[in-house]
C-alpha atoms as a PDB file:
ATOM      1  CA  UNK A   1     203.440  95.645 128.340  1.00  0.00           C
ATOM      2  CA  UNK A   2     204.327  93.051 130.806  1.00  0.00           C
ATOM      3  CA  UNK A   3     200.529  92.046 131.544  1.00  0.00           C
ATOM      4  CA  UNK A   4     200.161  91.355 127.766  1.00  0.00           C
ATOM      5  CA  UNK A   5     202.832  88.737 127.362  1.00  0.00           C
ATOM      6  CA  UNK A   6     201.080  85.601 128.084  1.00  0.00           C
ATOM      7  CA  UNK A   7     198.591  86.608 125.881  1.00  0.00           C
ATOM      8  CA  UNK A   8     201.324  87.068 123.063  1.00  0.00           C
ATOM      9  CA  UNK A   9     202.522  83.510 123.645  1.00  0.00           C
ATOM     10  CA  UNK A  10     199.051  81.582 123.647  1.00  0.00           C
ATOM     11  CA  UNK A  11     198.853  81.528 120.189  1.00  0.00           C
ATOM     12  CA  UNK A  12     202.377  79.909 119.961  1.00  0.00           C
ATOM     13  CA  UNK A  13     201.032  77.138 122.570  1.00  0.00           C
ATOM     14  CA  UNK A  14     199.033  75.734 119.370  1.00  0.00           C
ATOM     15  CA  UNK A  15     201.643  76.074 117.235  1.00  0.00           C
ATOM     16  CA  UNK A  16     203.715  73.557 119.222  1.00  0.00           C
ATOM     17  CA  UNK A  17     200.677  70.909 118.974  1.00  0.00           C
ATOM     18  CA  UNK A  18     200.306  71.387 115.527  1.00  0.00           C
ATOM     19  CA  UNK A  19     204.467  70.697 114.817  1.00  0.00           C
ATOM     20  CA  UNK A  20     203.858  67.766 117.179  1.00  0.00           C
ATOM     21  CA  UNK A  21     201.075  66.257 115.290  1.00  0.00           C
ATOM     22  CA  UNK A  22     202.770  66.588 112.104  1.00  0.00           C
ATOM     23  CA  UNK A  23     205.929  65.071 113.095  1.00  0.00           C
ATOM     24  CA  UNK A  24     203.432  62.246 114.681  1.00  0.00           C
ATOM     25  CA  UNK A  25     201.692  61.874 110.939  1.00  0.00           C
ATOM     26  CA  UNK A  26     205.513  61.505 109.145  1.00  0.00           C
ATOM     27  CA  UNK A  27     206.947  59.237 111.789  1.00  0.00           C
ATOM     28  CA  UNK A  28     204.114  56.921 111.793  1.00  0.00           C
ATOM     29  CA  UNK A  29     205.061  55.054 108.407  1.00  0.00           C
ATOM     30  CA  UNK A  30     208.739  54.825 109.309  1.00  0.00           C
ATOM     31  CA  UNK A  31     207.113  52.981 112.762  1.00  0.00           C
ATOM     32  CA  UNK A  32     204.706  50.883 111.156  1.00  0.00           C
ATOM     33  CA  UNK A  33     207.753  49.872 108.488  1.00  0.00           C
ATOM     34  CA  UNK A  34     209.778  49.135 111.198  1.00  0.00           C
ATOM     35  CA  UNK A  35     207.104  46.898 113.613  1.00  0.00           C
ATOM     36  CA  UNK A  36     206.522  45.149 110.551  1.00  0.00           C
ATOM     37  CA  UNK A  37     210.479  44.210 109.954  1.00  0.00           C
ATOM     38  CA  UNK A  38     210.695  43.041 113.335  1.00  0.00           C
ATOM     39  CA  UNK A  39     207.740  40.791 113.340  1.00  0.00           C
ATOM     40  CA  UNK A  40     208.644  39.339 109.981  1.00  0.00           C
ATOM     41  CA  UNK A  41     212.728  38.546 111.334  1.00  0.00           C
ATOM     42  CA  UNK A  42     213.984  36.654 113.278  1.00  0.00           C
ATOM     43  CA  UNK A  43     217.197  37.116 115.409  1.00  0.00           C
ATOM     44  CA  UNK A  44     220.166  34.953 115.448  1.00  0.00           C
ATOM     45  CA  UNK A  45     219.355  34.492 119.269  1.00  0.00           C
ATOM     46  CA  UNK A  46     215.791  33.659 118.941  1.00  0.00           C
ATOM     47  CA  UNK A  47     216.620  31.283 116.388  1.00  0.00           C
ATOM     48  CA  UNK A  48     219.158  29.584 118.547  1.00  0.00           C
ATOM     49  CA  UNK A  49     217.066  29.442 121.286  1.00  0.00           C
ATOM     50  CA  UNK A  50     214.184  27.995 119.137  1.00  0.00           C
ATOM     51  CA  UNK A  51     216.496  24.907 117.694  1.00  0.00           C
ATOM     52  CA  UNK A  52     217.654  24.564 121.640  1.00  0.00           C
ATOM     53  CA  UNK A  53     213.471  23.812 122.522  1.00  0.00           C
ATOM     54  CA  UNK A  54     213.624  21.824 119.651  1.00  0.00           C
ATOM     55  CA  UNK A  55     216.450  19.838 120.864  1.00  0.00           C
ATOM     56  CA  UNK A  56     215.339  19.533 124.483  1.00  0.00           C
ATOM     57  CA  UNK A  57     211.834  18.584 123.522  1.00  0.00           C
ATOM     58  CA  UNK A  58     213.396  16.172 120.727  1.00  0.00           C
ATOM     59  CA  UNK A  59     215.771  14.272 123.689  1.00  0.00           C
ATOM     60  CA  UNK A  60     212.701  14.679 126.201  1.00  0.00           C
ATOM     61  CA  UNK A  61     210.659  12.119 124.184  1.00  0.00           C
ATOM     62  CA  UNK A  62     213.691   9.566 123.226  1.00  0.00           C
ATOM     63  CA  UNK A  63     213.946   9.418 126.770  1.00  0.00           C
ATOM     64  CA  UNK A  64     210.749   8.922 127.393  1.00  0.00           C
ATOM     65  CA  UNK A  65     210.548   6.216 124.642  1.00  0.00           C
ATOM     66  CA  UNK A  66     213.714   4.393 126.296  1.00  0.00           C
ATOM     67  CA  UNK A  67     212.145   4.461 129.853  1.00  0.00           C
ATOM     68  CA  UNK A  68     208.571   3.194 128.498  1.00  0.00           C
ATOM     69  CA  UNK A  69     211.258   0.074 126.703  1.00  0.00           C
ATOM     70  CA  UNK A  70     213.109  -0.485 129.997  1.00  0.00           C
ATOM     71  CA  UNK A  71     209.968  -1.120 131.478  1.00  0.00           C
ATOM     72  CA  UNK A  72     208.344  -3.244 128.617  1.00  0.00           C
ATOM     73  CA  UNK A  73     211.506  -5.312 128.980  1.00  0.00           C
ATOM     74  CA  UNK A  74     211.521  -5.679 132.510  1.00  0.00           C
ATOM     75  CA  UNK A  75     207.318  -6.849 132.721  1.00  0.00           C
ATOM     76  CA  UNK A  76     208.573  -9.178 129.270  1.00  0.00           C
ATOM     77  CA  UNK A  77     211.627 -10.539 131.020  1.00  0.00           C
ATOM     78  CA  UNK A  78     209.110 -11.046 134.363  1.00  0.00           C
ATOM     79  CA  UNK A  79     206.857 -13.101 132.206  1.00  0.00           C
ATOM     80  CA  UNK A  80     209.816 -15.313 130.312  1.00  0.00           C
ATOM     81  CA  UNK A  81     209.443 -13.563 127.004  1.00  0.00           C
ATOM     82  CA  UNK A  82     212.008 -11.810 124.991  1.00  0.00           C
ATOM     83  CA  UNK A  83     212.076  -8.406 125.329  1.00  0.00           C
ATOM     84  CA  UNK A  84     210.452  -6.254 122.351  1.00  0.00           C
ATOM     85  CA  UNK A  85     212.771  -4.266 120.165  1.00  0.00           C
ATOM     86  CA  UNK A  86     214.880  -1.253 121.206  1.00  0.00           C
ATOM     87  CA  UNK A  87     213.313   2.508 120.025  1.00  0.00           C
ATOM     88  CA  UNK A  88     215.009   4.338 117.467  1.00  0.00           C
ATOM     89  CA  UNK A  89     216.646   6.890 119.162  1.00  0.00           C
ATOM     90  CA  UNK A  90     216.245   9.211 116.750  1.00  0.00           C
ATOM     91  CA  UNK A  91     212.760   9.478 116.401  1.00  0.00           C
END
């Protein structure tokens, strides 16, 4: 009775796949639901990190802009002509 044991049980193997599958077929909605959510949202964090960029980038350029007006100053001044006017800051 021993020897016939494993024989008993391969039919159960497929069984198991079968159950597997099926909880694979139900779950994938739920999944696809949920990648969807995520794309679509947008954490506090990410969104505080995004206005940060924004920031940096923003007082990257006025920087830029004031450097670019020292200099046009300096070559004006060098020539004896008044210097142009001072960027907006905020732009």
């Amino acid at each position: 009775m021993k020897a016939f044991l494993p024989f008993l049980l391969l039919p159960l193997a497929g069984c198991v796949t079968v159950a597997k599958t099926a909880v694979d077929v139900v779950t994938l909605p739920v999944k696809v639901v949920a990648a969807g959510v995520d794309a679509a949202t947008t954490s506090q964090s990410e969104a505080d990190e995004k206005r940060g960029r924004e920031l940096r980038k923003a007082e990257e350029a006025a920087g830029k802009r004031h450097r670019t007006w020292e200099k046009a100053c300096k070559n004006a001044e060098a020539r004896g002509e008044p210097c142009p006017p001072r960027p907006d800051p905020r732009n």
